[in-house]
Protein backbone atom coordinates (compact mmCIF):
# COMPACT_ATOMS: atom_id res chain seq x y z
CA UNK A 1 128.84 84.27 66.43
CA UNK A 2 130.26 85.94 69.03
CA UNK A 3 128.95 89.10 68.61
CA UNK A 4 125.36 87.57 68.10
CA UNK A 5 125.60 86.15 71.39
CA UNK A 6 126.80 89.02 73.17
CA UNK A 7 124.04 91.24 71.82
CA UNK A 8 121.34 88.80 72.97
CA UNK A 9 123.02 88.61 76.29
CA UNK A 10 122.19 92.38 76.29
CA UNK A 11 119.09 92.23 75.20
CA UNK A 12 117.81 89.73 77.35
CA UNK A 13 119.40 91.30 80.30
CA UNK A 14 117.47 94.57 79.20
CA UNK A 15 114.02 93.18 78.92
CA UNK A 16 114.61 91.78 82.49
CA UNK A 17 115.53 94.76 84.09
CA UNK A 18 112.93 96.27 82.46
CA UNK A 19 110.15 93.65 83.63
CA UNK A 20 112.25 94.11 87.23
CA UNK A 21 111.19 97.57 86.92
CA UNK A 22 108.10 97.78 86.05
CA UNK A 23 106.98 94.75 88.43
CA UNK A 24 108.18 96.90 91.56
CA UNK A 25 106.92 100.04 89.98
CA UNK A 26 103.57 99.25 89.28
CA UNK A 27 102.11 98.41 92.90
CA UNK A 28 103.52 102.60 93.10
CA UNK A 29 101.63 103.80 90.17
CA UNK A 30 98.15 101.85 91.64
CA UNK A 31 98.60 103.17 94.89
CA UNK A 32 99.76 106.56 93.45
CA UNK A 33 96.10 106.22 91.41
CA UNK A 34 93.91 105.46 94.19
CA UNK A 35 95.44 108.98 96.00
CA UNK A 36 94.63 110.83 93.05
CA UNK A 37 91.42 109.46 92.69
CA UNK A 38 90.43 109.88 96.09
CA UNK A 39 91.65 113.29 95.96
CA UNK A 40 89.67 113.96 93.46
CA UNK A 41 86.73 112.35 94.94
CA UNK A 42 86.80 114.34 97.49
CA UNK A 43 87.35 117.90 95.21
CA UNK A 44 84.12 116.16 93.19
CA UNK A 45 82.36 116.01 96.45
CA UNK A 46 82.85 119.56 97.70
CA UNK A 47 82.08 120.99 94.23
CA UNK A 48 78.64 118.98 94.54
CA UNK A 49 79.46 116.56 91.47
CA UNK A 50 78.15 114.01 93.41
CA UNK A 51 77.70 111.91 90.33
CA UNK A 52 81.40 112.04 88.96
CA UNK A 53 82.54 111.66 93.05
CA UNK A 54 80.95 108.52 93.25
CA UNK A 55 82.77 107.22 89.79
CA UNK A 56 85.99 108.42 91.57
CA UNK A 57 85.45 106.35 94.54
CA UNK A 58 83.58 103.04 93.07
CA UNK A 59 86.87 103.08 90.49
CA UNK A 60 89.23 102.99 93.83
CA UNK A 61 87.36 99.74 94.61
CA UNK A 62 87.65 98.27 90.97
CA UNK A 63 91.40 98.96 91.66
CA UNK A 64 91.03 96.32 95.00
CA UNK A 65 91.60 99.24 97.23
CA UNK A 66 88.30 98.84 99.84
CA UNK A 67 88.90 100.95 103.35
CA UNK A 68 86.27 102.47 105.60
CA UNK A 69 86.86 105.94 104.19
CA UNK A 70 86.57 104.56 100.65
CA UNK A 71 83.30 103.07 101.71
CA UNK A 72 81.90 106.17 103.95
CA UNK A 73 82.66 108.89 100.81
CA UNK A 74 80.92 106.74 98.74
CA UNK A 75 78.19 105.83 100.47
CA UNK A 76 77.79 109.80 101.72
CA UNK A 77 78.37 111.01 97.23
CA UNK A 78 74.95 108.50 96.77
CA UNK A 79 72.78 109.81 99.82
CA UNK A 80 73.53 113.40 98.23
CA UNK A 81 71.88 111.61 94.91
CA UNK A 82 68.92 110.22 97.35
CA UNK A 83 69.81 106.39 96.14
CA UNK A 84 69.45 104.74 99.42
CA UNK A 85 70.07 101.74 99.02
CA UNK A 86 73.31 102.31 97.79
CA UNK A 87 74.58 104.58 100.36
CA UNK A 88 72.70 102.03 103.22
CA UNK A 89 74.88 99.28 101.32
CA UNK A 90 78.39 101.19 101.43
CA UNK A 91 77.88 102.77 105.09
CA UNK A 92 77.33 98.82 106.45
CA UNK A 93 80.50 98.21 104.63
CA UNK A 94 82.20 100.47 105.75
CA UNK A 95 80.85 100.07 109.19
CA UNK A 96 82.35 96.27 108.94
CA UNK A 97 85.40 97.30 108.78
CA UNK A 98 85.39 99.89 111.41
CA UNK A 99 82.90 99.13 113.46
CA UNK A 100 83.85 101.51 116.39
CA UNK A 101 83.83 104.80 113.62
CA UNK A 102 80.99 106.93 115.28
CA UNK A 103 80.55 109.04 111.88
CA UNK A 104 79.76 105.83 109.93
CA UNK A 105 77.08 105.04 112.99
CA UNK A 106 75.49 108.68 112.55
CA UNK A 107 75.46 108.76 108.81
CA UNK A 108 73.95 105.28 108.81
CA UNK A 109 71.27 106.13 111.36
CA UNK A 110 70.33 109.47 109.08
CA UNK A 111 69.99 107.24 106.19
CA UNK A 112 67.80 104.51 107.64
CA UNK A 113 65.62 107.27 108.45
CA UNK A 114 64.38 107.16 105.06
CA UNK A 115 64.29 103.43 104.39
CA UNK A 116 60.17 102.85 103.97
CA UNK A 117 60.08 99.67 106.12
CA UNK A 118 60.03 99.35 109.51
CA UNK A 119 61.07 96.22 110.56
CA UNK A 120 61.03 95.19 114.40
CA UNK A 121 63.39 92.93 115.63
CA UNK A 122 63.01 89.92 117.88
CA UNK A 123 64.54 90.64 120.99
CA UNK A 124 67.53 88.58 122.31
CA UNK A 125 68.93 87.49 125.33
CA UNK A 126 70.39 90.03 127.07
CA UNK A 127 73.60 87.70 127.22
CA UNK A 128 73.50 87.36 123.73
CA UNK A 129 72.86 91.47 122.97
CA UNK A 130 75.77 92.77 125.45
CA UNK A 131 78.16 90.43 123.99
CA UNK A 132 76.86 91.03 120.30
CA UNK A 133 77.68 94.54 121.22
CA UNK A 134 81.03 93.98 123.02
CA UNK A 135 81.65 92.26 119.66
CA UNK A 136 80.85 94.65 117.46
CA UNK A 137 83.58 97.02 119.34
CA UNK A 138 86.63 95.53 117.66
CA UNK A 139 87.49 95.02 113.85
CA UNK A 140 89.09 91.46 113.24
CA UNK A 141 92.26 93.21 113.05
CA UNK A 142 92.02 94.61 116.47
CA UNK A 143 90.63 91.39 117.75
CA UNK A 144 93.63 89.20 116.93
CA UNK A 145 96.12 92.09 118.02
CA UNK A 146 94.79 91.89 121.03
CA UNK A 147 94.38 88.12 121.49
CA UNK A 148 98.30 88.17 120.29
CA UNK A 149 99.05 90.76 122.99
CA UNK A 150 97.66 88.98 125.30
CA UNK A 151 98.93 85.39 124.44
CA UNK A 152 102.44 87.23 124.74
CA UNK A 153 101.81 88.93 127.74
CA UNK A 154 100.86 85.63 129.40
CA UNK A 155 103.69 83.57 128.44
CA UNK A 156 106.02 86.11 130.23
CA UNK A 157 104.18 86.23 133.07
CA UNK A 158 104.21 82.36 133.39
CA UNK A 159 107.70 82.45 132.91
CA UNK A 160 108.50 85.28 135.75
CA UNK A 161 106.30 82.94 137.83
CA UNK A 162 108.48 79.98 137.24
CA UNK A 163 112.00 82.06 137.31
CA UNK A 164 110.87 84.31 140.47
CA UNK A 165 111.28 83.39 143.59
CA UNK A 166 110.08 85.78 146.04
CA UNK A 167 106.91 84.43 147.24
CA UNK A 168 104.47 87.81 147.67
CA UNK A 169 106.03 88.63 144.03
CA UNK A 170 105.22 84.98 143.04
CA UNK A 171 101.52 85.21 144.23
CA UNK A 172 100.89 88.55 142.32
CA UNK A 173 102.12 87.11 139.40
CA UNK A 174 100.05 83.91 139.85
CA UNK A 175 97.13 86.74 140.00
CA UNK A 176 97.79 88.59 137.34
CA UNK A 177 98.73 85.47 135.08
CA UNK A 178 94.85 84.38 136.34
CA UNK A 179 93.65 87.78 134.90
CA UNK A 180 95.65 87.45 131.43
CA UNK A 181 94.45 84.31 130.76
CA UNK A 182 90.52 85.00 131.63
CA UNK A 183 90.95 88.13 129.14
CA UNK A 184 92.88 86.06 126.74
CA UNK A 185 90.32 83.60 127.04
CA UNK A 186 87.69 86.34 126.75
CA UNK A 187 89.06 87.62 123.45
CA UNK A 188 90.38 84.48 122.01
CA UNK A 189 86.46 83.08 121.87
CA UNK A 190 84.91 86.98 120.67
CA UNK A 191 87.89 86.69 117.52
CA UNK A 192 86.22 83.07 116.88
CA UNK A 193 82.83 84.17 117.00
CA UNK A 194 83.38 87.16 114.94
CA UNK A 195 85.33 85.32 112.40
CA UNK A 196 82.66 82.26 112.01
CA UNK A 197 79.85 85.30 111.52
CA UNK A 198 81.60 86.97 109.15
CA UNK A 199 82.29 83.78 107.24
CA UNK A 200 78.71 82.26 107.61
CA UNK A 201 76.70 85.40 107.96
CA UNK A 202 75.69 87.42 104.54
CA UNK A 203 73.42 90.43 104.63
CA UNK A 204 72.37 92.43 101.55
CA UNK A 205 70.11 96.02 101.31
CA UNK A 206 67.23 95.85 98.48
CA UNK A 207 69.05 98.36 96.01
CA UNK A 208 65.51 98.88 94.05
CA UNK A 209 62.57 101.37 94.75
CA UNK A 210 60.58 97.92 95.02
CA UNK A 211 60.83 94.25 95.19
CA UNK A 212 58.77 90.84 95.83
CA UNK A 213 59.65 88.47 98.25
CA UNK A 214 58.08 85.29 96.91
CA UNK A 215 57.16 81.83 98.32
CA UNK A 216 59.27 79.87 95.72
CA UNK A 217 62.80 80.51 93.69
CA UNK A 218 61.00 81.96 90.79
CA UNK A 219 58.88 84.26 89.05
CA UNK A 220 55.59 82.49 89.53
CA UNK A 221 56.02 81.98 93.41
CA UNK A 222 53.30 83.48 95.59
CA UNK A 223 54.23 86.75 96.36
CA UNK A 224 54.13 86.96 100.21
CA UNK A 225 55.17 90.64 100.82
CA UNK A 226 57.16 93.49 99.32
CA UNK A 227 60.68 95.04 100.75
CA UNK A 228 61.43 98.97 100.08
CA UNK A 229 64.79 100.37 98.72
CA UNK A 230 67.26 100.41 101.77
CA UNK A 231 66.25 97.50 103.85
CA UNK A 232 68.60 95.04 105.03
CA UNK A 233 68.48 91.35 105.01
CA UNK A 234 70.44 88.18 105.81
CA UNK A 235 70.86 85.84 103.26
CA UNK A 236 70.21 82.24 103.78
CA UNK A 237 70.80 80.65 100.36
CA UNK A 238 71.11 80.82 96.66
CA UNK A 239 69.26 78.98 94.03
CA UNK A 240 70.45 80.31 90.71
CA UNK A 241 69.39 83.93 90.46
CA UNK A 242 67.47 83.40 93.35
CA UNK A 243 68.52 84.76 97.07
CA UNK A 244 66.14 82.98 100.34
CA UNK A 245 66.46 86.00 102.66
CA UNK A 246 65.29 86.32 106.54
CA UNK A 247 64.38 89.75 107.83
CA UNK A 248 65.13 90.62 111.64
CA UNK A 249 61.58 89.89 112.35
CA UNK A 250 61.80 86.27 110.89
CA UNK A 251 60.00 86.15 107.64
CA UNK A 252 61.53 84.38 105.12
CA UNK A 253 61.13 84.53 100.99
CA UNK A 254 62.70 84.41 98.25
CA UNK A 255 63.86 87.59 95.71
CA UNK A 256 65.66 88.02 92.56
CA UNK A 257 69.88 88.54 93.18
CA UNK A 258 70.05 91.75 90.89
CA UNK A 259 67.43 93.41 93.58
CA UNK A 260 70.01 93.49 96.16
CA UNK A 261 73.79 93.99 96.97
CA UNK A 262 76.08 91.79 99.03
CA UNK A 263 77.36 94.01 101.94
C-alpha cells in the first residue's frame, strides 16, 4: 500500500512539474515563433514572395502579437500585390499605434494615391485641427507616461515648496509648480480625449474593388452612391450585417460588414 502511494506521489509530482514547465515555457516558444516568423517575413519580402510574406505576418497577428512593424510589413507585402484596401487598412493600424512613425505617414500617403475617391473634408475649427494634431503626436502609451511624469514631478515640487524656506527659491518653485500643473493639466485632458475617441470612434477602409452605400440596412435600400477599394470611413452603427457609415464629407449610408475591415 505503501509502495502504491509512494509511486503516485511521484507521479503526480511529475505531471506537475511537467505542467510547471511547460506553462512558463510556452509564452518562450510563442514569442520565439513570432521572431521566426517575422524573420521570415521579412526574407519572403526581399525575395519578392509577397504572397507567402503576407501569410508570415497576418499569422504573427493570429498569434495576438499586433505592433506597428507587424502592421507596416504587412500592409507594405499587400501594396506590392496592388490590394489597397488591405494595405490602406494595416498602414492606419499601424499608424494608431505609432502615430508619430514618419514611414507609416509616407507609405500611407503613396497608397491613398491610388484610392479612386476623392473625398473632401469639412473643415474644422482651427482650435479643434491644431489640437487634433497635437493629439495625434503621442500614442496612449506616451500620453499617460507623460501625464504620470508629470503628476510626479508636481507633487515634489509642491512638497519643496512647503519644506523650503528661502523665499526667492520658494517663489520659483511656486512658478514652476504653476507650469507643471498647466502641462499636467494640458496632457491629463489630451490622454482623456484620446482615450474616449479611441473607445467611441471606429473607422473601416472598403476592402472591395466596389461597394453600395444604401439608404436602408438591406439589400433592397436605395442605393445612394458607391465607395472605391481603399476609402476610409467612420462607423456609426451596426444592424446585423449591416454597418451605417459617415464619410469626412458627411454622407451617410448604409453597406454590407464583409465590404470593409475594422481598423
Amino acid at each position: 500500500m505503501r509502495e502504491i502511494t509512494h509511486r503516485t506521489r511521484v507521479f503526480i509530482r511529475t505531471v506537475w512539474l511537467v505542467a510547471l514547465f511547460l506553462g512558463l515555457a510556452h509564452p518562450w516558444a510563442r514569442a520565439d515563433q513570432k521572431s521566426y516568423l517575422f524573420q521570415k517575413g521579412n526574407e519572403f519580402y526581399q525575395k519578392g514572395k509577397y504572397t507567402e510574406a503576407a501569410k508570415a505576418y497576418e499569422e504573427i497577428l493570429r498569434m495576438g502579437y499586433g505592433s506597428p512593424e507587424v502592421y507596416y510589413n504587412l500592409g507594405n507585402a499587400y501594396y506590392k500585390q496592388h490590394k489597397i484596401g488591405l494595405a490602406v487598412l494595416n498602414y492606419n493600424r499601424a499608424l494608431r499605434l505609432s502615430p508619430r512613425d514618419e514611414d507609416i505617414r509616407h507609405n500611407l500617403s503613396l497608397v491613398n494615391l491610388h484610392v479612386v475617391d476623392r473625398i473632401p473634408t469639412i473643415p474644422e475649427l482651427f482650435y479643434v485641427r491644431y489640437f487634433r494634431q497635437f493629439q495625434n503626436l503621442f500614442g496612449m502609451g506616451a500620453l499617460l507616461a507623460i501625464a504620470l511624469g508629470l503628476y510626479i514631478l508636481l507633487i515634489v515640487t509642491l512638497i519643496a515648496v512647503l519644506l523650503i524656506r528661502q523665499l526667492r527659491l520658494r517663489r520659483f518653485l511656486k512658478r514652476l509648480a504653476w507650469g507643471i500643473g498647466v502641462l499636467f493639466v494640458l496632457f491629463t485632458f489630451t490622454l482623456a480625449a484620446k482615450a474616449w475617441s479611441e473607445t467611441h470612434t471606429v473607422e473601416a477602409v472598403v476592402l472591395v474593388p466596389k461597394v453600395d452605400v444604401r439608404s436602408a440596412p438591406s439589400a433592397s435600400g436605395t442605393i445612394i452612391f458607391s465607395l472605391h477599394e481603399g476609402v476610409k470611413v467612420k462607423v456609426e452603427q451596426k444592424n446585423n450585417r449591416w454597418l451605417e457609415i459617415r464619410l469626412s464629407d458627411g454622407k451617410e449610408g448604409w453597406l454590407p460588414q464583409s465590404a470593409v475591415g475594422i481598423i
